[in-house]
N, C-alpha and C. Protein backbone atom coordinates (compact mmCIF):
# COMPACT_ATOMS: atom_id res chain seq x y z
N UNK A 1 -68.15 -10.68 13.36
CA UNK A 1 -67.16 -11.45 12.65
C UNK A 1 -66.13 -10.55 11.97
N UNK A 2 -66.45 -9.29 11.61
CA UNK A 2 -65.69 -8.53 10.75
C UNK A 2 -64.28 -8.16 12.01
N UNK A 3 -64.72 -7.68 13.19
CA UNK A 3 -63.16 -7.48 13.97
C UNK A 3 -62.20 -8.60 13.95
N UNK A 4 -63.13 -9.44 14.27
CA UNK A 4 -61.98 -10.65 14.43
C UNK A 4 -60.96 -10.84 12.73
N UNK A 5 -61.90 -10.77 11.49
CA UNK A 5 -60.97 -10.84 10.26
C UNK A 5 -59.81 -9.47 10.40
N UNK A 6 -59.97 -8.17 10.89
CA UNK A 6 -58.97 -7.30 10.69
C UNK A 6 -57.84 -8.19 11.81
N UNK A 7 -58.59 -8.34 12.93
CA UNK A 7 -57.26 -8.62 14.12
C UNK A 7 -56.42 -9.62 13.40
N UNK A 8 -57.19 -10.62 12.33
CA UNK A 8 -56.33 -11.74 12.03
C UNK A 8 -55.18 -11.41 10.95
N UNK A 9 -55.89 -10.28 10.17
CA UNK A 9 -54.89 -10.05 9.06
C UNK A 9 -54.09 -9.36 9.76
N UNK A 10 -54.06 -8.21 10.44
CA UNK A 10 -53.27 -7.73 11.33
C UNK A 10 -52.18 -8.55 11.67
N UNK A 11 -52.55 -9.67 12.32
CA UNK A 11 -51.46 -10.36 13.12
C UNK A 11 -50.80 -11.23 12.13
N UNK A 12 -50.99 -11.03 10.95
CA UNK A 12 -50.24 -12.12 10.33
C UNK A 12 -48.90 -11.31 9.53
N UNK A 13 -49.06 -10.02 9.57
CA UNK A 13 -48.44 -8.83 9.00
C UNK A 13 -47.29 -8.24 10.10
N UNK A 14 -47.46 -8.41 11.19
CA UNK A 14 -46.36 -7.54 12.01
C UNK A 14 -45.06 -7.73 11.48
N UNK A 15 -44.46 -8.93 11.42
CA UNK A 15 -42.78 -9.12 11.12
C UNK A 15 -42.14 -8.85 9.84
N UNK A 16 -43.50 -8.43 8.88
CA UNK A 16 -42.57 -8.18 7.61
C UNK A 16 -42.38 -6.76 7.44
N UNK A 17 -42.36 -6.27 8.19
CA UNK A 17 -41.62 -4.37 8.21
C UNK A 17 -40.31 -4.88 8.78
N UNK A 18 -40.32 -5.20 9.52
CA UNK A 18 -38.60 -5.48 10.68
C UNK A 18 -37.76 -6.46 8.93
N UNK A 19 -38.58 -7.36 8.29
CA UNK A 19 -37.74 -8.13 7.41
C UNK A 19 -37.37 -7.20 5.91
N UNK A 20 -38.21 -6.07 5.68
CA UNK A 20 -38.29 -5.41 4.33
C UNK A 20 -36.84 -4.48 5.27
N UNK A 21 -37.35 -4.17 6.04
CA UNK A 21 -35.96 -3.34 6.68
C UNK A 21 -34.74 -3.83 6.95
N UNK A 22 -34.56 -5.15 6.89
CA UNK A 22 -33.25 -5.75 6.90
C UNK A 22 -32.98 -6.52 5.72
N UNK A 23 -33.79 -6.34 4.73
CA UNK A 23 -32.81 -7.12 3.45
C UNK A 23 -32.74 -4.94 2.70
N UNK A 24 -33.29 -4.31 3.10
CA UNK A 24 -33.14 -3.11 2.68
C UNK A 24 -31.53 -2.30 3.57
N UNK A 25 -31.35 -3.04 4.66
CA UNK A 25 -30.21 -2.28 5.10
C UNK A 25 -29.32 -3.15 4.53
N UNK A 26 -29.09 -4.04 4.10
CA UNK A 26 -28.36 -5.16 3.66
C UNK A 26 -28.06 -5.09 2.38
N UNK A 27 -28.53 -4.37 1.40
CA UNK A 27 -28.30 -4.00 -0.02
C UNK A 27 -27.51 -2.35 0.21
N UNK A 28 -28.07 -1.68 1.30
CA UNK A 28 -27.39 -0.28 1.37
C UNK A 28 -25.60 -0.64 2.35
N UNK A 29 -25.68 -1.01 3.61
CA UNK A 29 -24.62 -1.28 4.00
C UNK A 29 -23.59 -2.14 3.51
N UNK A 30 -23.80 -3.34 3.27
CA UNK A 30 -22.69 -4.01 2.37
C UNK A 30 -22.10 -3.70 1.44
N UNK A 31 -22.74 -2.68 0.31
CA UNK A 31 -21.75 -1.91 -0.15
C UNK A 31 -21.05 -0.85 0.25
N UNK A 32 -21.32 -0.29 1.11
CA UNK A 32 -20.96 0.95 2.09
C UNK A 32 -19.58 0.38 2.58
N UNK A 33 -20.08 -0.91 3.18
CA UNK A 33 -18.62 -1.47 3.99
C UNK A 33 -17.32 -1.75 3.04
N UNK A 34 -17.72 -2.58 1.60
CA UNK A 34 -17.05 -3.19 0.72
C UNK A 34 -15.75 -1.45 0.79
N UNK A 35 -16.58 -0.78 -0.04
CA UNK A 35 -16.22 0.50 -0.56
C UNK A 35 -14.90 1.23 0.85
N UNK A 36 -15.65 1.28 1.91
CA UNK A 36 -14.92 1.55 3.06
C UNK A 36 -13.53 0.65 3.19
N UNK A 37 -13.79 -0.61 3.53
CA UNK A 37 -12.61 -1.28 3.63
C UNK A 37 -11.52 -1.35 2.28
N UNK A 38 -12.18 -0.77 1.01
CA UNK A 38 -11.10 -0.97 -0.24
C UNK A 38 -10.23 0.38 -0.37
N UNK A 39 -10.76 1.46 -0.30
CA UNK A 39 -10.27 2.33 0.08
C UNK A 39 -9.57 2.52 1.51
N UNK A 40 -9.63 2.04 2.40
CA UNK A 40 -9.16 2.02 3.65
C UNK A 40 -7.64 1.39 3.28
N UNK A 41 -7.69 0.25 2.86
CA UNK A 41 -6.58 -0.58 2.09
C UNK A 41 -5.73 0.14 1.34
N UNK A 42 -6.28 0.85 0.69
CA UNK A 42 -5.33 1.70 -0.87
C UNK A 42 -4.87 3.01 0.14
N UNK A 43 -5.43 3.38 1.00
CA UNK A 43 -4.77 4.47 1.85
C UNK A 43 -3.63 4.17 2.81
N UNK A 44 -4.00 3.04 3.30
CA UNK A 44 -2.92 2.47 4.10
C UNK A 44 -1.56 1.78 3.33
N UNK A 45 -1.68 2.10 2.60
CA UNK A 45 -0.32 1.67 1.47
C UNK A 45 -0.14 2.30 0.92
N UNK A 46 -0.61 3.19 0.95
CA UNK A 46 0.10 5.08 0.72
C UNK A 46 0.56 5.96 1.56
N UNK A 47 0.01 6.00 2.53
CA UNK A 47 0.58 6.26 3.74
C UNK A 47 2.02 5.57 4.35
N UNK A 48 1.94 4.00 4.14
CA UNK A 48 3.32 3.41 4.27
C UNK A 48 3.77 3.40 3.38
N UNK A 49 3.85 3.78 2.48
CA UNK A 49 5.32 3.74 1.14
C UNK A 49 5.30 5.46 1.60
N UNK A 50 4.77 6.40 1.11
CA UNK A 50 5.02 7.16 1.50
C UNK A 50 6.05 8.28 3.16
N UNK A 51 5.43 6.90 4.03
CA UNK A 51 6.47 7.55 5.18
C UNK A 51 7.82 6.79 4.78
N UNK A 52 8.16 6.04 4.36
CA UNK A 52 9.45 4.64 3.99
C UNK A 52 9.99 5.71 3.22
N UNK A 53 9.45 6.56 1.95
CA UNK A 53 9.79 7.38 1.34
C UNK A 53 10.72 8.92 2.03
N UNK A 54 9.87 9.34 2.58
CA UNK A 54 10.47 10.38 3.71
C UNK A 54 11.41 9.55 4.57
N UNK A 55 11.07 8.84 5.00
CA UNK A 55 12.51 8.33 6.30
C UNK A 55 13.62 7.96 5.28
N UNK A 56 13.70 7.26 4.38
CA UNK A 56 14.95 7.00 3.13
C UNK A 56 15.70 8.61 3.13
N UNK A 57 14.82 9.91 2.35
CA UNK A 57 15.51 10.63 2.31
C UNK A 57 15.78 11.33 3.41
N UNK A 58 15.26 11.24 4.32
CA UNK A 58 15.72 11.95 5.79
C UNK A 58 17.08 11.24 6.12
N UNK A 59 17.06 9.92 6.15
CA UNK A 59 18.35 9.28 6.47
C UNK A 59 19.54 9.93 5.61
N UNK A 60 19.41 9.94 4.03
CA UNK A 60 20.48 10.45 3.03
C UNK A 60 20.82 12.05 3.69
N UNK A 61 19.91 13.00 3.79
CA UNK A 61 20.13 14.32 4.10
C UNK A 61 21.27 14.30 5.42
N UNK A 62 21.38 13.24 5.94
CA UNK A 62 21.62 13.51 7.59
C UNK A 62 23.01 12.93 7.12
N UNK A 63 23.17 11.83 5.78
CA UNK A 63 24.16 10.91 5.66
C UNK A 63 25.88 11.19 5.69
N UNK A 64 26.55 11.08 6.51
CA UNK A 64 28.05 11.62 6.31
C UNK A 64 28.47 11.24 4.90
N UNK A 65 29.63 12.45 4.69
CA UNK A 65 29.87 12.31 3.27
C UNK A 65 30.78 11.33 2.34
N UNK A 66 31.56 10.37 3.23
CA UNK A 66 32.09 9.70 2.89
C UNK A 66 30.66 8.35 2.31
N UNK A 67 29.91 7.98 3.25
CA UNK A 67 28.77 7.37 2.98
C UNK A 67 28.09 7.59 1.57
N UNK A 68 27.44 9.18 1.58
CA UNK A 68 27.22 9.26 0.39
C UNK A 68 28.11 9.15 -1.34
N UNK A 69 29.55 9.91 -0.85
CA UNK A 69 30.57 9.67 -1.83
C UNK A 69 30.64 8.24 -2.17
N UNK A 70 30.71 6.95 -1.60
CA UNK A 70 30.69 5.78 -1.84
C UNK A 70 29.43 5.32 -2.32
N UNK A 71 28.43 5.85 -2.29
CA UNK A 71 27.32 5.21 -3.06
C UNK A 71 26.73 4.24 -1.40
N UNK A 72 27.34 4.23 -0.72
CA UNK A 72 26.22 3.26 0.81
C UNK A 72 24.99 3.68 1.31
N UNK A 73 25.27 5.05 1.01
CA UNK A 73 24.27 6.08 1.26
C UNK A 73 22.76 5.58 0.69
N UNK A 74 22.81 5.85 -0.73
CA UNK A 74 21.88 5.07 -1.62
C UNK A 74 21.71 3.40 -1.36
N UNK A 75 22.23 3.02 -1.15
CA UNK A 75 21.93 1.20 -0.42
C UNK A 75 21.43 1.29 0.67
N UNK A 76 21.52 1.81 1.31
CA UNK A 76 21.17 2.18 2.45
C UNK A 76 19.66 2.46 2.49
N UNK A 77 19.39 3.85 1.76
CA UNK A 77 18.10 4.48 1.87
C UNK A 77 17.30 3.63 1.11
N UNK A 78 17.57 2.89 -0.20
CA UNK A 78 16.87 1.68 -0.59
C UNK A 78 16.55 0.82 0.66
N UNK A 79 17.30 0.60 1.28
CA UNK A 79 16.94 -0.96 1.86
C UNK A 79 15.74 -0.25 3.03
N UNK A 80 15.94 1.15 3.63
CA UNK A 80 15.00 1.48 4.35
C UNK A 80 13.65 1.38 3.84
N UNK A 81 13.53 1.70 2.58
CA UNK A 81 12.37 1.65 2.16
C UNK A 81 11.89 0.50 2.14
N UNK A 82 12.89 -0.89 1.54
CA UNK A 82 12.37 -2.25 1.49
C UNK A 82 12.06 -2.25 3.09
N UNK A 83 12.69 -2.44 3.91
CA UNK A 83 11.99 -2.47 4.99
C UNK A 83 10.45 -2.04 5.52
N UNK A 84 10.85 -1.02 5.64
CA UNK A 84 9.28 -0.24 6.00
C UNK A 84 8.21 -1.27 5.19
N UNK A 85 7.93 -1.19 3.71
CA UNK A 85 7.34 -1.74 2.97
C UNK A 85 6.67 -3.55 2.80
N UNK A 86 7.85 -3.82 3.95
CA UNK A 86 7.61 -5.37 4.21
C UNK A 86 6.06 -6.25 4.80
N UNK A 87 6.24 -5.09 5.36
CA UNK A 87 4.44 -5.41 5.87
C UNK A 87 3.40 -5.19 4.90
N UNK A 88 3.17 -4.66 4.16
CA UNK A 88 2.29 -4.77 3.01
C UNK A 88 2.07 -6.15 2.07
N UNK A 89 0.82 -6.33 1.35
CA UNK A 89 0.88 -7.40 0.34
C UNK A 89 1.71 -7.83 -1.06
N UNK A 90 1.48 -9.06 -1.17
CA UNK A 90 2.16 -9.00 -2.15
C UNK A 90 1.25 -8.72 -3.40
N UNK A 91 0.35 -8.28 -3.45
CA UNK A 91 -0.38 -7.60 -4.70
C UNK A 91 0.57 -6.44 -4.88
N UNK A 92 1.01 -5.70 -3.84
CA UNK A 92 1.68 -4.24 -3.72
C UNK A 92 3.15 -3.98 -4.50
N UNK A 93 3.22 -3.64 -5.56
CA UNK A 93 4.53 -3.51 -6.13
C UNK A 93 5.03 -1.77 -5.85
N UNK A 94 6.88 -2.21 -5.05
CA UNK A 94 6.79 -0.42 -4.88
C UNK A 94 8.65 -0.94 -5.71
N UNK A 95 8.95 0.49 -6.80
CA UNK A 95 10.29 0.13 -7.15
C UNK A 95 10.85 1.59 -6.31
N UNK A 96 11.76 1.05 -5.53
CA UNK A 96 12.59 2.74 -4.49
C UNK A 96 14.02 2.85 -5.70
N UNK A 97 14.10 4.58 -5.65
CA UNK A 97 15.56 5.06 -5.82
C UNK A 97 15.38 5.86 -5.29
N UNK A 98 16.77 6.02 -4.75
CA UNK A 98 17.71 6.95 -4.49
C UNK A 98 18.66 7.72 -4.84
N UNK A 99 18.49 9.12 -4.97
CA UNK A 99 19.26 9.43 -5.59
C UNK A 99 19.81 11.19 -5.16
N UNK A 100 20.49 11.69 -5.46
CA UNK A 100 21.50 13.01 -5.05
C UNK A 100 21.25 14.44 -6.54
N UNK A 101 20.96 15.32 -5.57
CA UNK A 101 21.14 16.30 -6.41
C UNK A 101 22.18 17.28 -6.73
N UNK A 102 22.36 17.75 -7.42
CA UNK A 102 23.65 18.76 -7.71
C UNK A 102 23.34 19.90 -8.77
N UNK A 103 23.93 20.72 -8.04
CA UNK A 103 23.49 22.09 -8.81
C UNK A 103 24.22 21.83 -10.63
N UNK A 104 24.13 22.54 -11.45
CA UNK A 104 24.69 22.60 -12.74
C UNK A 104 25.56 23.63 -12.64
N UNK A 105 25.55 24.60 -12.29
CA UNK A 105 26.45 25.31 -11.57
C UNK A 105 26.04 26.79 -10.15
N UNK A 106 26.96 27.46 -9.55
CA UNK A 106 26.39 27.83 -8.66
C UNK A 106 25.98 29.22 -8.59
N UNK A 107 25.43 29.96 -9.89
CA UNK A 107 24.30 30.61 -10.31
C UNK A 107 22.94 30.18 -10.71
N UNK A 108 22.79 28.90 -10.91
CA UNK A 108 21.45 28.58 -11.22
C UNK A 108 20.79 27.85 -10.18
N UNK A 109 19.68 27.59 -10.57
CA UNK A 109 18.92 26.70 -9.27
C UNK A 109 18.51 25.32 -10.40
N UNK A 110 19.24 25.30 -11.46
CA UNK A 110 19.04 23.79 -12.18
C UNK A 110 19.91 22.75 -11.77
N UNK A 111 19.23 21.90 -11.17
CA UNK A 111 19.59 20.70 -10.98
C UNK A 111 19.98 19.41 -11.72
N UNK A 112 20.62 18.45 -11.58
CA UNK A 112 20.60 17.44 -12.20
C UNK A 112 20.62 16.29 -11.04
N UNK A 113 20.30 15.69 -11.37
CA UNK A 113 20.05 14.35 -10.29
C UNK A 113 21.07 12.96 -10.78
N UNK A 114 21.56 12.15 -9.81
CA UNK A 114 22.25 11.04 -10.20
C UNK A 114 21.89 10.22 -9.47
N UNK A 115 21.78 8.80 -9.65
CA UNK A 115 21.17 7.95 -8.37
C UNK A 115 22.88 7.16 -7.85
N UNK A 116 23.64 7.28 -8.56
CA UNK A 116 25.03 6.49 -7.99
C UNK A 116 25.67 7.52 -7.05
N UNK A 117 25.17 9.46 -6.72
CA UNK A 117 25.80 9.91 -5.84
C UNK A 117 27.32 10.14 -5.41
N UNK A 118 28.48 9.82 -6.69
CA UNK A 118 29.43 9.43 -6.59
C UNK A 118 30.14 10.36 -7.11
N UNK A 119 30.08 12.05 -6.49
CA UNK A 119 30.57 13.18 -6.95
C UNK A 119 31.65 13.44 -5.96
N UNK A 120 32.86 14.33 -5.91
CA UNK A 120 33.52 14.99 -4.93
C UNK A 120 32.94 16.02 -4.56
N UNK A 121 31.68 16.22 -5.19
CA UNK A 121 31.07 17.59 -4.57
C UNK A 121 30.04 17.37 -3.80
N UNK A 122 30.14 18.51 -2.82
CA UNK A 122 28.54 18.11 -1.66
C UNK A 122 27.44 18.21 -2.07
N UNK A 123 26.50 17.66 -2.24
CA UNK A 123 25.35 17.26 -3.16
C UNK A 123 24.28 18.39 -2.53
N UNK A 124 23.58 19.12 -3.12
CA UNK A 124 22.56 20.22 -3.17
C UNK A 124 21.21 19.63 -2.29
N UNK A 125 21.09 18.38 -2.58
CA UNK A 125 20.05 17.85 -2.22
C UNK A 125 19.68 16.82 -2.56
N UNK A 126 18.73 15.62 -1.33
CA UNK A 126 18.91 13.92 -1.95
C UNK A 126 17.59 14.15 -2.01
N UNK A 127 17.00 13.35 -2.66
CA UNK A 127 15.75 12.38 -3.31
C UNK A 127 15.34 11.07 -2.97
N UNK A 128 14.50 10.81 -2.40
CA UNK A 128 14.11 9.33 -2.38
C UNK A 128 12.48 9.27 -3.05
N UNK A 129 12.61 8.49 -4.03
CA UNK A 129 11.22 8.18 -5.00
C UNK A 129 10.65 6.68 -4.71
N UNK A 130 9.64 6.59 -4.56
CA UNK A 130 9.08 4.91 -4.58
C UNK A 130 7.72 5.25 -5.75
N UNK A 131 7.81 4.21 -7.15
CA UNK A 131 6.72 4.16 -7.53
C UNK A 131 6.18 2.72 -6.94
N UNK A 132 4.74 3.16 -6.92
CA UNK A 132 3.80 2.07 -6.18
C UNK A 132 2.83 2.07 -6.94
N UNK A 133 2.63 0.39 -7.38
CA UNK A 133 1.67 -0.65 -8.33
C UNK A 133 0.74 -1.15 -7.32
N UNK A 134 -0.67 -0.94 -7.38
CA UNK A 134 -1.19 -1.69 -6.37
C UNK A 134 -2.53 -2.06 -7.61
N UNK A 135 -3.17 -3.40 -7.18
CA UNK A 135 -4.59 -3.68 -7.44
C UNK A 135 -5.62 -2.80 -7.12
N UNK A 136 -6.39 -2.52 -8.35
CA UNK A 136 -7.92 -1.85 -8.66
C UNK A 136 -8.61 -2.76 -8.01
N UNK A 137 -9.14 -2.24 -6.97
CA UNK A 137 -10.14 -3.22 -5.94
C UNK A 137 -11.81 -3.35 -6.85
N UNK A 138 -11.83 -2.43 -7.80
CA UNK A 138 -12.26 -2.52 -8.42
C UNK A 138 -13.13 -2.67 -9.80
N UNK A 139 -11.54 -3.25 -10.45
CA UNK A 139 -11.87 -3.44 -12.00
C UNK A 139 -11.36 -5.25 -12.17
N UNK A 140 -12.83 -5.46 -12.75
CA UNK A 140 -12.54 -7.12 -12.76
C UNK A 140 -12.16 -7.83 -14.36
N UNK A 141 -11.59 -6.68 -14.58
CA UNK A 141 -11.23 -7.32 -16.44
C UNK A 141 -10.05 -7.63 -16.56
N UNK A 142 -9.49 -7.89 -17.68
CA UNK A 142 -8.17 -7.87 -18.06
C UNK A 142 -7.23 -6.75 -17.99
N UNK A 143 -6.52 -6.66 -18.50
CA UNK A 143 -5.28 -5.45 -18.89
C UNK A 143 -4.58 -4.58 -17.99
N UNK A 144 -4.39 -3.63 -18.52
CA UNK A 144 -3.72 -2.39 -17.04
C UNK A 144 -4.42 -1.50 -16.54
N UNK A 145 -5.34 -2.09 -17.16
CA UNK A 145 -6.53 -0.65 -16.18
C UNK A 145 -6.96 -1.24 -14.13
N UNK A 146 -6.07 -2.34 -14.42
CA UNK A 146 -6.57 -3.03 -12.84
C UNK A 146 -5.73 -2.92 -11.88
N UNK A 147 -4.91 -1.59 -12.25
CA UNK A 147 -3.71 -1.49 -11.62
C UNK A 147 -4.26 0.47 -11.67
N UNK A 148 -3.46 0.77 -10.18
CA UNK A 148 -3.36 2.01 -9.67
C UNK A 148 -2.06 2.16 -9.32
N UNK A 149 -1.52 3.25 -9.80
CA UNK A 149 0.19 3.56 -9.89
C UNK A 149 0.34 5.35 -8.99
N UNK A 150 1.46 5.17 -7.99
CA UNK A 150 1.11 6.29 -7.30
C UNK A 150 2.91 6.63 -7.47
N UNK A 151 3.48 7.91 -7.87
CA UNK A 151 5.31 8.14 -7.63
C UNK A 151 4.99 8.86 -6.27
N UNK A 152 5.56 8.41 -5.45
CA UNK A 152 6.31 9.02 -3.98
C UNK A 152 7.13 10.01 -3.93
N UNK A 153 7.41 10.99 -3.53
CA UNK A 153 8.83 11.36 -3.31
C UNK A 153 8.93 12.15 -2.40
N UNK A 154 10.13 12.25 -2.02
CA UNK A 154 10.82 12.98 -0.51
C UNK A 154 11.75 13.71 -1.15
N UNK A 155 11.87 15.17 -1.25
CA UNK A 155 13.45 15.88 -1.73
C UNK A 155 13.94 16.65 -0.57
N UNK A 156 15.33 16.72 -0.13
CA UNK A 156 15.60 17.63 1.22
C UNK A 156 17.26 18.20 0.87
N UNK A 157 17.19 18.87 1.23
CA UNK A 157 18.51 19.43 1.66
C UNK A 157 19.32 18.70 2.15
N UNK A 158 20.95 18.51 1.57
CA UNK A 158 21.57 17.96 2.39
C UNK A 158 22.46 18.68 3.50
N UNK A 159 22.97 18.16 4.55
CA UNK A 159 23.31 18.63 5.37
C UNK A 159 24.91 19.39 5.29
N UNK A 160 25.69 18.76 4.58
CA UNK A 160 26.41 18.70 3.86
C UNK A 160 28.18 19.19 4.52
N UNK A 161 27.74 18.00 5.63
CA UNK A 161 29.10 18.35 6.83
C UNK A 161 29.99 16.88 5.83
């Protein structure tokens, strides 16, 4: 009588290893994934404001000078950025400028920056900045701590034909 009681307890035991092992991968992976996909998110909206950022000032560097002298230049490299940026959420706050550098004079390497660009002189070098507001994927309280703030920027040489 005694084999037959092990075979029985035996058999009544097989499936709960396969079940301790799946509510055990299920407490380890689901947060694994959460974590993966929130960060995956916050990278991919850094990566796109960031390239919107570089292509704005790549466009200004390249910009003829009448363009920039009029200030279109800067409308311009703004609106590139709104563009690019369109595909993102609207949790995602990005504010773009644009703006032109100019020497202080032409012994120093001090700069001053203007975002209206509206000098007779050929500008030293343009700027395009995006600050970007995005949601804390994970802070569930009140205030400003639920917010992650990143400044962008692109500075280049202008071309200066």
């Amino acid at each position: 009588m005694k084999p037959y009681f092990r075979a029985h307890t035996r058999q009544s035991q097989e499936g709960s290893v396969a079940v301790e092992a799946a509510v055990c991968i299920a407490f380890i992976l689901v947060p694994l994934l959460i974590f993966t996909f929130a960060f995956g998110r916050l990278f991919w909206h850094y990566t796109v404001v960031q390239k919107a950022v570089h292509d704005a000032s790549l466009y200004m560097a390249k910009a003829p000078m009448d363009e920039v002298r009029s200030g279109a230049a800067t409308s311009v490299a703004n609106f590139i950025i709104a563009q690019e940026i369109a595909d993102l959420d609207s949790g995602t706050k990005v504010v773009p400028v644009a703006q032109c550098a100019y020497r202080a004079n032409q012994n120093t390497a001090y700069m001053t920056t203007h975002t209206s660009c509206i000098f007779p002189s050929v500008p030293f070098g343009v700027q395009a900045l995006a600050l970007m507001t995005i949601a804390n994927p994970f802070y569930f309280g009140d205030g400003d701590d639920g917010e992650i703030s990143f400044l962008h920027s692109s500075t280049m040489r202008h071309a200066g034909k």
